[in-house]
Protein backbone atom coordinates (compact mmCIF):
# COMPACT_ATOMS: atom_id res chain seq x y z
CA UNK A 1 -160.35 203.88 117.62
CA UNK A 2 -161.56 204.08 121.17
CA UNK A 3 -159.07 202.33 123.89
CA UNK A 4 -161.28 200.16 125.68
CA UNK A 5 -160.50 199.63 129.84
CA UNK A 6 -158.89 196.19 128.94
CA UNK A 7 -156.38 197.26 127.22
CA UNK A 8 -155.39 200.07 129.96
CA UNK A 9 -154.77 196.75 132.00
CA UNK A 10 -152.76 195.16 129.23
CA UNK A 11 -155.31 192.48 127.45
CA UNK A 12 -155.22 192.86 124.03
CA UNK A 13 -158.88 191.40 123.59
CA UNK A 14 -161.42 191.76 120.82
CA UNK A 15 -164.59 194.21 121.01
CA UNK A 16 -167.35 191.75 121.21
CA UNK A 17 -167.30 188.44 123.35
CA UNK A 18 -168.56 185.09 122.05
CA UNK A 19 -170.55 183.80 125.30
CA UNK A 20 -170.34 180.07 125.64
CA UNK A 21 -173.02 179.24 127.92
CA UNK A 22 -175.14 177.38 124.31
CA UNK A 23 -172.09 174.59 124.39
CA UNK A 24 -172.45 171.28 125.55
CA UNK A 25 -176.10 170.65 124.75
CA UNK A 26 -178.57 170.62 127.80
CA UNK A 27 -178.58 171.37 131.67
CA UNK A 28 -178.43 167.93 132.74
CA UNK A 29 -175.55 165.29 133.47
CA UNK A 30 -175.60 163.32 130.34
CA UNK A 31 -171.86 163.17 128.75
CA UNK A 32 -170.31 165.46 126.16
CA UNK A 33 -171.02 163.83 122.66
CA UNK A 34 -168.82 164.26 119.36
CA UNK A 35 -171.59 166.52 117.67
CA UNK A 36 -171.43 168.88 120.56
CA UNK A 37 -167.80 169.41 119.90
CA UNK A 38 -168.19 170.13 116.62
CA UNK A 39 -171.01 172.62 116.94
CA UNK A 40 -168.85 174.53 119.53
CA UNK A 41 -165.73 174.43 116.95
CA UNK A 42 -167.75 175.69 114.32
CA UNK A 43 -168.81 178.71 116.60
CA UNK A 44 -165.47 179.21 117.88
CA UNK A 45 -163.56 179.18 113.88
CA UNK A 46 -167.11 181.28 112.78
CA UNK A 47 -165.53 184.04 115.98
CA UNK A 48 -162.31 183.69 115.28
CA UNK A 49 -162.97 184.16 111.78
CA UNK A 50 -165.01 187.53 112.68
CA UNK A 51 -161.75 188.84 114.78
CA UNK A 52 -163.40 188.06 118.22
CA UNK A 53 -160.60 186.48 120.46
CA UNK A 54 -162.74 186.66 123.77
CA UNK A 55 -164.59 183.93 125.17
CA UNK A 56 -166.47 183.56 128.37
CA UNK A 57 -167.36 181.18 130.66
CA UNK A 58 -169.16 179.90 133.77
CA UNK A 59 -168.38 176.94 136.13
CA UNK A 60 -172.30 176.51 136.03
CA UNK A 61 -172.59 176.48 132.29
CA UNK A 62 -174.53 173.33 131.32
CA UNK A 63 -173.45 172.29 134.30
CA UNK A 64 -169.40 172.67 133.38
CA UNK A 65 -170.04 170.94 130.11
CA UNK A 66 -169.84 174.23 128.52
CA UNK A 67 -165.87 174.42 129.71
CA UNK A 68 -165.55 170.97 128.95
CA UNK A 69 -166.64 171.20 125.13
CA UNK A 70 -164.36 174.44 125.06
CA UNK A 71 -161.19 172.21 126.45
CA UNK A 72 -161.45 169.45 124.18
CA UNK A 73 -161.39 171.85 121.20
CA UNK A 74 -158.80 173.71 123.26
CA UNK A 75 -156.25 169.98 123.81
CA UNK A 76 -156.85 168.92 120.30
CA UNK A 77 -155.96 172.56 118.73
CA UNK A 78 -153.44 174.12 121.52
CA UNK A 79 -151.73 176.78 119.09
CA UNK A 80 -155.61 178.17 119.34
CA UNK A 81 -154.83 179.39 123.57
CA UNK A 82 -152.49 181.95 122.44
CA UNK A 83 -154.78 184.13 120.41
CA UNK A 84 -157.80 183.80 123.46
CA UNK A 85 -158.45 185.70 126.12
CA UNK A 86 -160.86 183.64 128.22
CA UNK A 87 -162.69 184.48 131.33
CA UNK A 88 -164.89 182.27 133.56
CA UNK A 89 -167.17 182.82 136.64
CA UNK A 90 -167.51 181.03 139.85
CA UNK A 91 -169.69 181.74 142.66
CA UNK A 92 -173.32 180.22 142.10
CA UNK A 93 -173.93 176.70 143.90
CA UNK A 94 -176.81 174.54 142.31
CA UNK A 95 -179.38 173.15 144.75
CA UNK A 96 -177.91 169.94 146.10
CA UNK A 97 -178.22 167.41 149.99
CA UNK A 98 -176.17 170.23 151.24
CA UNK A 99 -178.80 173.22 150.38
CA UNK A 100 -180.75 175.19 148.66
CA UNK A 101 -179.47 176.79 145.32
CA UNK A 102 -176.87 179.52 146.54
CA UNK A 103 -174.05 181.47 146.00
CA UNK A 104 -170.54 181.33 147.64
CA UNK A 105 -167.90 183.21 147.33
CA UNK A 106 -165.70 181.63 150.01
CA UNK A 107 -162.10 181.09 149.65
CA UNK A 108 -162.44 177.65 149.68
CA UNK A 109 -164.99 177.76 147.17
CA UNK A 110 -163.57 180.21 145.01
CA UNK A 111 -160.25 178.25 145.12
CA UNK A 112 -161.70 174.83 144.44
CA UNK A 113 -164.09 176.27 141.66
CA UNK A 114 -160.68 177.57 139.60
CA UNK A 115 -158.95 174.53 139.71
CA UNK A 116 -162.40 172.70 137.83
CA UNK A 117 -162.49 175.43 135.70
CA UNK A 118 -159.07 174.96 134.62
CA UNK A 119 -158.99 171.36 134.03
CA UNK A 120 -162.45 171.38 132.65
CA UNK A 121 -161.20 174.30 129.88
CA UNK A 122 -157.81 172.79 129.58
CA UNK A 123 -155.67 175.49 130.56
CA UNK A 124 -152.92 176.50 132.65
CA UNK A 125 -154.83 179.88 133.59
CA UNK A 126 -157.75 182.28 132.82
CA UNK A 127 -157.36 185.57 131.59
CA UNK A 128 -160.34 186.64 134.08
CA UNK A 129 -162.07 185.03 136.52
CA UNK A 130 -165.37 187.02 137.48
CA UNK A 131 -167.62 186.76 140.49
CA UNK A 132 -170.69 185.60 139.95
CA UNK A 133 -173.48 187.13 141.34
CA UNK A 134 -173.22 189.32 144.60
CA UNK A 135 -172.91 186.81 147.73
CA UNK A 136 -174.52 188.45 150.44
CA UNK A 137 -172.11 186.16 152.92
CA UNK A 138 -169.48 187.51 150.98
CA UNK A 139 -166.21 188.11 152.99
CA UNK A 140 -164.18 190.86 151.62
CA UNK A 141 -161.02 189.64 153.61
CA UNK A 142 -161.73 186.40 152.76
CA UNK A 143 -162.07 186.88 148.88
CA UNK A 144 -159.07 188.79 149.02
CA UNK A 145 -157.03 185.77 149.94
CA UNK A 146 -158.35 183.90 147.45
CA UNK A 147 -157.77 186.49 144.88
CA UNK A 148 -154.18 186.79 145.88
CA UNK A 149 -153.64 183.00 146.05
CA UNK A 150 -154.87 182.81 142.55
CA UNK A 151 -152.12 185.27 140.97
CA UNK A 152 -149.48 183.79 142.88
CA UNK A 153 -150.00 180.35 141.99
CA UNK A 154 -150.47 182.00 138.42
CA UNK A 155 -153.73 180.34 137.79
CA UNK A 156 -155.66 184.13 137.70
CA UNK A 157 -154.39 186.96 135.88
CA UNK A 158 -157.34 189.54 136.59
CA UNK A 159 -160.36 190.01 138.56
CA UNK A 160 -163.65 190.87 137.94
CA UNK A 161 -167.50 190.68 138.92
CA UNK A 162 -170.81 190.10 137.34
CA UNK A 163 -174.29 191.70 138.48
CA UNK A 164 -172.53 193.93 140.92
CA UNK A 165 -173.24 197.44 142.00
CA UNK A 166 -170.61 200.26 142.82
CA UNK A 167 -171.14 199.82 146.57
CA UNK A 168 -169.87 195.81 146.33
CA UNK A 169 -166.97 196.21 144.03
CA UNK A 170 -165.81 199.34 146.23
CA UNK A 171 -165.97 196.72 149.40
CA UNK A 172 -164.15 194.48 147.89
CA UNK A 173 -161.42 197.20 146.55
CA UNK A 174 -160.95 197.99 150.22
CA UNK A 175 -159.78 195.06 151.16
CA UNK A 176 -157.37 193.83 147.91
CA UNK A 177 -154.64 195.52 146.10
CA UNK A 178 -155.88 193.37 143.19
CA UNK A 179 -157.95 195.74 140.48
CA UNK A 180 -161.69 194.25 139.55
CA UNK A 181 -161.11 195.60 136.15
CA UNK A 182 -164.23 193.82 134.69
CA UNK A 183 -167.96 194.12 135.26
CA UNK A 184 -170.85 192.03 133.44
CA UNK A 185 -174.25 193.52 133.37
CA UNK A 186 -177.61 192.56 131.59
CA UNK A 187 -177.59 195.56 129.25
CA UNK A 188 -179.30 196.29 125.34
CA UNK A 189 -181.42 198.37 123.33
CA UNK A 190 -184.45 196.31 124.81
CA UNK A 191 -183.52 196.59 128.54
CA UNK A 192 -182.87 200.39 128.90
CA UNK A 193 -182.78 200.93 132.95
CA UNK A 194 -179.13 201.64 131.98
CA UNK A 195 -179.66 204.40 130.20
CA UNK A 196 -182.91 205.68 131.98
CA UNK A 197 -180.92 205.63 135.15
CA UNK A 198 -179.23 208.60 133.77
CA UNK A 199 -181.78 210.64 131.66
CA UNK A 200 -184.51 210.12 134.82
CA UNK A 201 -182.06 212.08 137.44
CA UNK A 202 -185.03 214.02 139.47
CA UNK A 203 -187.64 212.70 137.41
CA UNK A 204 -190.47 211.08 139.26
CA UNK A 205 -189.84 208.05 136.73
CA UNK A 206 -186.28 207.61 138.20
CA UNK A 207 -187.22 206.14 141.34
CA UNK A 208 -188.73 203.16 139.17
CA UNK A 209 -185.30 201.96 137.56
CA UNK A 210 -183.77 198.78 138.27
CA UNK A 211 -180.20 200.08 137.29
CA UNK A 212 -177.48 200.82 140.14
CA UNK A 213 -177.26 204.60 140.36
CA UNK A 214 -173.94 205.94 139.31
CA UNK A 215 -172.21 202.78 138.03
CA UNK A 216 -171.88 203.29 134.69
CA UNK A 217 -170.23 206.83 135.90
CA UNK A 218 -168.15 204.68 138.59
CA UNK A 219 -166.68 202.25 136.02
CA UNK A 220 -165.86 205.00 133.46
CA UNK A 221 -163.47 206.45 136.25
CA UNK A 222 -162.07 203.68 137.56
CA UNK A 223 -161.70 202.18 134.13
CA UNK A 224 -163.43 199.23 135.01
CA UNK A 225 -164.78 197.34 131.35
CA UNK A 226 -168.65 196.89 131.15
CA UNK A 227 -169.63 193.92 129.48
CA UNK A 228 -173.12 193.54 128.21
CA UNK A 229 -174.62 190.24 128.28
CA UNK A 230 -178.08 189.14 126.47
CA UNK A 231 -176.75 192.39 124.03
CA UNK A 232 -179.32 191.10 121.66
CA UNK A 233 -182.23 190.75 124.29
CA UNK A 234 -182.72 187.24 122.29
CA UNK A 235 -183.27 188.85 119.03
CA UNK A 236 -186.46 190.41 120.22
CA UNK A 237 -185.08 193.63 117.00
CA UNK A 238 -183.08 191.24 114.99
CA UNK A 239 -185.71 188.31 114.22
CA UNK A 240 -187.47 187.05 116.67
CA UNK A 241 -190.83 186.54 116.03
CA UNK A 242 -192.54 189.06 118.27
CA UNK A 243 -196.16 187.68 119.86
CA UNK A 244 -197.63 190.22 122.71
CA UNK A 245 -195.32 192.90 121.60
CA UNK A 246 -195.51 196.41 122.23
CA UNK A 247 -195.78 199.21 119.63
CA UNK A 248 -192.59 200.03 120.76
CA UNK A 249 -190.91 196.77 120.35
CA UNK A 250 -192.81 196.76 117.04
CA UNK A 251 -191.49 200.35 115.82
CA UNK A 252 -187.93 199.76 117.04
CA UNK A 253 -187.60 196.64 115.14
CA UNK A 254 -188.98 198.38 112.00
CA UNK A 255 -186.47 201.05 112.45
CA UNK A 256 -183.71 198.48 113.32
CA UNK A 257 -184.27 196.79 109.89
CA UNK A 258 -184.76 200.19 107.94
CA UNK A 259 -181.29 201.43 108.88
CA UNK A 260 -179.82 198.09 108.29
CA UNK A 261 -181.04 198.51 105.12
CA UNK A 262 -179.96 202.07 104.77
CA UNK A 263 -176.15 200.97 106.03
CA UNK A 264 -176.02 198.00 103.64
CA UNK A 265 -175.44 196.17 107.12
CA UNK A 266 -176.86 193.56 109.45
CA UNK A 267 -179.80 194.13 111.85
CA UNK A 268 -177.12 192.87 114.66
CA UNK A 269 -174.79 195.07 113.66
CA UNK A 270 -176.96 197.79 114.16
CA UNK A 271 -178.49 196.99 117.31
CA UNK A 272 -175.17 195.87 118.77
CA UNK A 273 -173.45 198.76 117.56
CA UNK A 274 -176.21 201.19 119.37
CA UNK A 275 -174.96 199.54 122.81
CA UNK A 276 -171.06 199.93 121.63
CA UNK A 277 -171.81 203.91 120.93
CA UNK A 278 -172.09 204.51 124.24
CA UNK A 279 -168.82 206.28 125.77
CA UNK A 280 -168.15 203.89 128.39
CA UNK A 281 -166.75 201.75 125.62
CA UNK A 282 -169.11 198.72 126.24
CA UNK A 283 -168.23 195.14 125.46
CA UNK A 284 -171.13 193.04 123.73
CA UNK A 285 -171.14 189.42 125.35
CA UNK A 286 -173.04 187.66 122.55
CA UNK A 287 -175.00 184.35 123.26
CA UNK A 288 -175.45 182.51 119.67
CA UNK A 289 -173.61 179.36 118.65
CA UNK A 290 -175.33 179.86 115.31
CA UNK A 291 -172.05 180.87 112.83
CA UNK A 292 -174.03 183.07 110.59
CA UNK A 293 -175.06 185.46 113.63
CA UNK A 294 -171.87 185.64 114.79
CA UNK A 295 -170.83 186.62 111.40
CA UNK A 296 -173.73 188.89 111.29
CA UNK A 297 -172.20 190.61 114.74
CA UNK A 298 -169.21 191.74 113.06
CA UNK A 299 -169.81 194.68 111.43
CA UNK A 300 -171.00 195.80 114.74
CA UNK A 301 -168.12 197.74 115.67
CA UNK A 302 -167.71 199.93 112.31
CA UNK A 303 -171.51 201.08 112.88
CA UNK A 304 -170.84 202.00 116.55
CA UNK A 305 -167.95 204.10 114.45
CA UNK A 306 -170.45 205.58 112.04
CA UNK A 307 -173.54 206.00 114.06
CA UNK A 308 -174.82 209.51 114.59
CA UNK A 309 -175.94 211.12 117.72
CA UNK A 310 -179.05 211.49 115.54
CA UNK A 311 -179.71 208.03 115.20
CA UNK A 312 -178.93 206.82 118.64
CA UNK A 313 -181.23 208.94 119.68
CA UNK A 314 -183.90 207.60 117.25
CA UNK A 315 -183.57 204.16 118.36
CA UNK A 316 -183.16 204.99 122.06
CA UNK A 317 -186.62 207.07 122.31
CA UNK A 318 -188.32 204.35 120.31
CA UNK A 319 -187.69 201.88 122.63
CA UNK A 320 -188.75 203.52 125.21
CA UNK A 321 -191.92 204.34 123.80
CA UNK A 322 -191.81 207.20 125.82
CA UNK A 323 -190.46 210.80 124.39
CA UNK A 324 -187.36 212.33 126.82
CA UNK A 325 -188.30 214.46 129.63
């Protein structure tokens, strides 16, 4: 077994996440009803069930209904904190008669975003708190004091950012003794600028990727956890029905489902465990509130196990729909 980068910073946590941005029902303001509740519940026994103990969070999630759904379950069940790890982010502002939608990562915000986030999830602290999505106000200095604020007042126990390149979290290093030891990045078997970042080094095709060059090298030294969210790419190899799709989405799903077959194992499993092959030990952030996906997620780690260089290969190149260079 591979020691993932959270455990170098002593958090025992699970391999795959259960994202909880699908609790609480819709964007708007309406209040948290029973049946909400229960459908998060169900999710959260159906991932506890599957041996994930991870859960994150946003402040903006259904507009902190999300966290709120989590902390009722949380203040009804308490013995259920001690086996979490949960992480939240702060940082993104919602349009509003001050402005425009925005992001802030001021101390003040940052500061007055924890203490919702704590009272909305019903805890005295978060695992992780993660930064949002890059500010470009952003005040080293001034994050720093918030950072360090938040683990003396014990309400933080680690750091980490979301949508950030090496350049940012390396700013923000310079000025804080406190590690970002976490980094969340749209990443899947669909959305491949990850991997194409690497394979297209002087190839004309390189200068067309949308991937930060070198940070997937960057976090591997600095053992710095990437988490993968939209792993699934909504299903587009796993189910979804695909309209407009290209032959490759078409072959890939094929071969998705053939060596599911093959492995006597899910299609999730499968494409999940292609992302977890990877050596920079990824962790899956997955999206569903549906208990049978998340059950059919949990294999995912045993195929990342079993999975050849053979077949990774297979799926990545089909894909891409384009052989290597």
């Amino acid at each position: 077994m591979r020691i993932m980068p959270l455990e170098k910073r002593d958090i025992t946590s699970s391999r795959l996440v259960l994202g909880c941005m699908g609790f609480g029902g819709n964007w708007d303001k309406s209040p948290v009803t029973k049946e909400q509740v229960l459908a998060a519940e169900q999710a959260i026994e159906a991932a506890l069930a599957s041996g994930i103990t991870m859960f994150d969070h946003a402040d903006i999630y259904k507009r902190g209904k999300a966290e709120e759904v989590f902390g009722t379950i949380v203040k009804d069940r308490p013995s259920l904190r001690e086996n979490m790890v949960i992480q939240s982010k702060c940082g993104i502002r919602f349009a509003d008669e001050h402005g425009p939608g925005r992001y802030d990562f001021s101390k003040e915000h940052i500061l007055h975003s924890v203490d919702g986030i704590l009272q909305r999830l019903a805890t005295d602290y978060l695992d992780i708190l993660l930064l949002h999505r890059p500010d470009p106000l952003m005040d080293p200095e001034e994050v720093a004091e918030a950072f360090d604020v938040l683990v003396r007042s014990g309400k933080v126990r680690q750091f980490g950012v979301s949508n950030m390149d090496k350049g940012q979290i390396t700013l923000l290093q310079a000025y804080s003794d406190v590690p970002i030891i976490v980094n969340q990045l749209e990443m899947s078997l669909h959305k491949l600028d990850w991997v194409d970042q690497g394979v297209l080094v002087n190839q004309p095709a390189g200068n067309a990727s949308h991937f930060a060059d070198g940070l997937l090298e960057y976090s591997m030294i600095n053992d710095i956890q990437i988490q993968a969210w939209s792993p699934l790419a909504k299903g587009i190899f796993t189910g979804q029905e695909l309209d407009h799709a290209t032959e490759a989405e078409v072959k890939t799903k094929e071969l998705v489902e053939n060596m599911a077959c093959e492995k006597e194992t899910t299609k999730e499993a499968i494409v999940l465990g292609w992302l977890m092959r990877h050596p920079a030990k990824i962790q899956p952030v997955i999206g569903t509130t549906n208990a049978e996906r998340i059950k059919n997620c949990e294999d995912a780690i045993r195929q990342s196990e079993l999975m050849t260089r053979e077949e990774w290969y297979s799926l990545y190149v089909s894909s891409r729909g384009n052989k290597l260079p």
